[in-house]
Protein backbone atom coordinates (compact mmCIF):
# COMPACT_ATOMS: atom_id res chain seq x y z
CA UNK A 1 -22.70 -7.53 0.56
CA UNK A 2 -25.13 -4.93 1.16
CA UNK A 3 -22.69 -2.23 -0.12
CA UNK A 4 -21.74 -1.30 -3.21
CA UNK A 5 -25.23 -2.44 -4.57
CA UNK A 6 -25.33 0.12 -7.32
CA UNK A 7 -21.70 -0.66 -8.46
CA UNK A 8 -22.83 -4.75 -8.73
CA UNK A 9 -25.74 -3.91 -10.75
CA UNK A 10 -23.91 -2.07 -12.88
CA UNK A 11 -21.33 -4.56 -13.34
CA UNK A 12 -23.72 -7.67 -13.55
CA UNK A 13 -26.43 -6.06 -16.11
CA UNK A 14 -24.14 -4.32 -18.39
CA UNK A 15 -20.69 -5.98 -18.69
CA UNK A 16 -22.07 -9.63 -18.01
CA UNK A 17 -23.74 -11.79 -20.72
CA UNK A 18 -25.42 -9.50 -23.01
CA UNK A 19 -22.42 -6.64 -22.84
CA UNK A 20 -22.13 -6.06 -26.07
CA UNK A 21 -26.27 -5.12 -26.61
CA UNK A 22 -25.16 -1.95 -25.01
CA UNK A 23 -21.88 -1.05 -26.72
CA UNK A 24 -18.48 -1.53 -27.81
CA UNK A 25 -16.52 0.76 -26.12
CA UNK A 26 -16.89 1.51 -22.42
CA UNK A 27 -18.31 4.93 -22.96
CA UNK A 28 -20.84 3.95 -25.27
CA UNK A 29 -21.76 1.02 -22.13
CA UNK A 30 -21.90 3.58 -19.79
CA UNK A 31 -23.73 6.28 -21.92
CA UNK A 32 -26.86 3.46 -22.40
CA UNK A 33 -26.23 2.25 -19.09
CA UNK A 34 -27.24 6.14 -17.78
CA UNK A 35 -29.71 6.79 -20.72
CA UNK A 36 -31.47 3.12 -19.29
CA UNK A 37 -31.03 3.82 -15.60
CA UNK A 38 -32.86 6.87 -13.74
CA UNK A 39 -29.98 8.58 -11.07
CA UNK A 40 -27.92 5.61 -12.30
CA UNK A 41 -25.13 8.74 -13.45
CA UNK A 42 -24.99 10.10 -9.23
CA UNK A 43 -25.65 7.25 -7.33
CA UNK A 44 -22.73 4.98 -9.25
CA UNK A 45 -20.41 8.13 -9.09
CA UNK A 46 -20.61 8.39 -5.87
CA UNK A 47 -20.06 4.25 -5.04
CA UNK A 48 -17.26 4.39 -7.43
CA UNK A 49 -15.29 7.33 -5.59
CA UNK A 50 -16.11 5.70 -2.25
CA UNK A 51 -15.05 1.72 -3.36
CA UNK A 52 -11.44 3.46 -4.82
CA UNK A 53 -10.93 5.17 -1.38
CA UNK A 54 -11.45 1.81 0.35
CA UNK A 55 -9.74 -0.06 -2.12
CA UNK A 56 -7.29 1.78 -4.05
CA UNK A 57 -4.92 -1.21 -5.47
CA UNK A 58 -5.92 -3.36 -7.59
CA UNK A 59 -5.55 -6.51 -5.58
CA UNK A 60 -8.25 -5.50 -3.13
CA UNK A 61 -10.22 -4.29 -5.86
CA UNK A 62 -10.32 -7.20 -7.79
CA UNK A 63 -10.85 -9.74 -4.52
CA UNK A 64 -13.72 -7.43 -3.44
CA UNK A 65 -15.03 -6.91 -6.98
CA UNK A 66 -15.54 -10.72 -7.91
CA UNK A 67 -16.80 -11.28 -4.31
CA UNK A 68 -19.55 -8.28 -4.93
CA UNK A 69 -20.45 -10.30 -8.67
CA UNK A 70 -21.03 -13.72 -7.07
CA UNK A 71 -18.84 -14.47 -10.55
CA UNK A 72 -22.13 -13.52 -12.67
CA UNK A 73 -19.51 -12.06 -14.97
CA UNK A 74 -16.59 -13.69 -14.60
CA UNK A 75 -13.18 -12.90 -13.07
CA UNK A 76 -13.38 -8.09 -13.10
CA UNK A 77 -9.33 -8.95 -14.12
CA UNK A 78 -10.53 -8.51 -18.22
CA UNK A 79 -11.62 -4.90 -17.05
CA UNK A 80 -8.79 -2.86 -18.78
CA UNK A 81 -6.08 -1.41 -18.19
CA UNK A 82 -7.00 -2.66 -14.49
CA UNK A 83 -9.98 -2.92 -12.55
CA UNK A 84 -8.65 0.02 -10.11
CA UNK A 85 -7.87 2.80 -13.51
CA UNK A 86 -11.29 1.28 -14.94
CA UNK A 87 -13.26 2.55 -11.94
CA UNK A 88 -11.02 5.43 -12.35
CA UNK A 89 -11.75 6.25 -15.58
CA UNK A 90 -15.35 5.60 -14.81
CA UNK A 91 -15.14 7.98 -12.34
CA UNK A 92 -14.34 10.68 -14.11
CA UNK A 93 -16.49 10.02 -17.47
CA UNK A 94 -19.45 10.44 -15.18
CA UNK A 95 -18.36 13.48 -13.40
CA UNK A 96 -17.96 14.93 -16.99
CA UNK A 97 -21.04 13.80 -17.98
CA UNK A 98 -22.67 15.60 -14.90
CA UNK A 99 -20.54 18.70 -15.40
CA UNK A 100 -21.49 18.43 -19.26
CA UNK A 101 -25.16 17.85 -19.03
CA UNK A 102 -25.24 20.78 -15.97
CA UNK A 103 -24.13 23.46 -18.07
């Protein structure tokens, strides 16, 4: 599973055991997950826009998904509303956070 590599990390650092250490909410995860990680903001932005066009439903997603975390955080299902509009979502909290901190 060489791809996705950026989207796994992600995943298996900040929503596995110690999750809530970097939040409560998933923009205040994400916002120390990008403070924490240098280019983590681009380089997940892009993975995330790339794993939706290859997987765009949520059973795909979710197979692929638990496959990429070896189960190092348990079943992606408890990613609300569904793993697909997470990574949706997540998609475009970044971009605004890109477009935000470029202007």
């Amino acid at each position: 599973m060489k791809k996705y590599k950026t989207i796994k990390m992600f995943l298996t650092t900040f929503f596995g055991t110690d999750a809530d250490a970097y939040g409560e909410t998933y923009s205040e995860i994400v916002d120390t997950a990008t403070g924490l990680v240098t280019g983590l903001k681009d380089d997940l932005s892009d993975e995330v826009c790339e794993f939706l066009h290859e997987y765009p439903d949520n059973e795909s997603a979710t197979l692929y998904l638990n496959k990429l975390t070896d189960g190092q955080i348990g079943d992606v299902s408890f990613l609300h509303p569904s793993p697909v509009e997470f990574l949706q979502w997540l998609s475009s909290y970044l971009k605004q956070k890109r477009d935000n901190h470029h202007s």
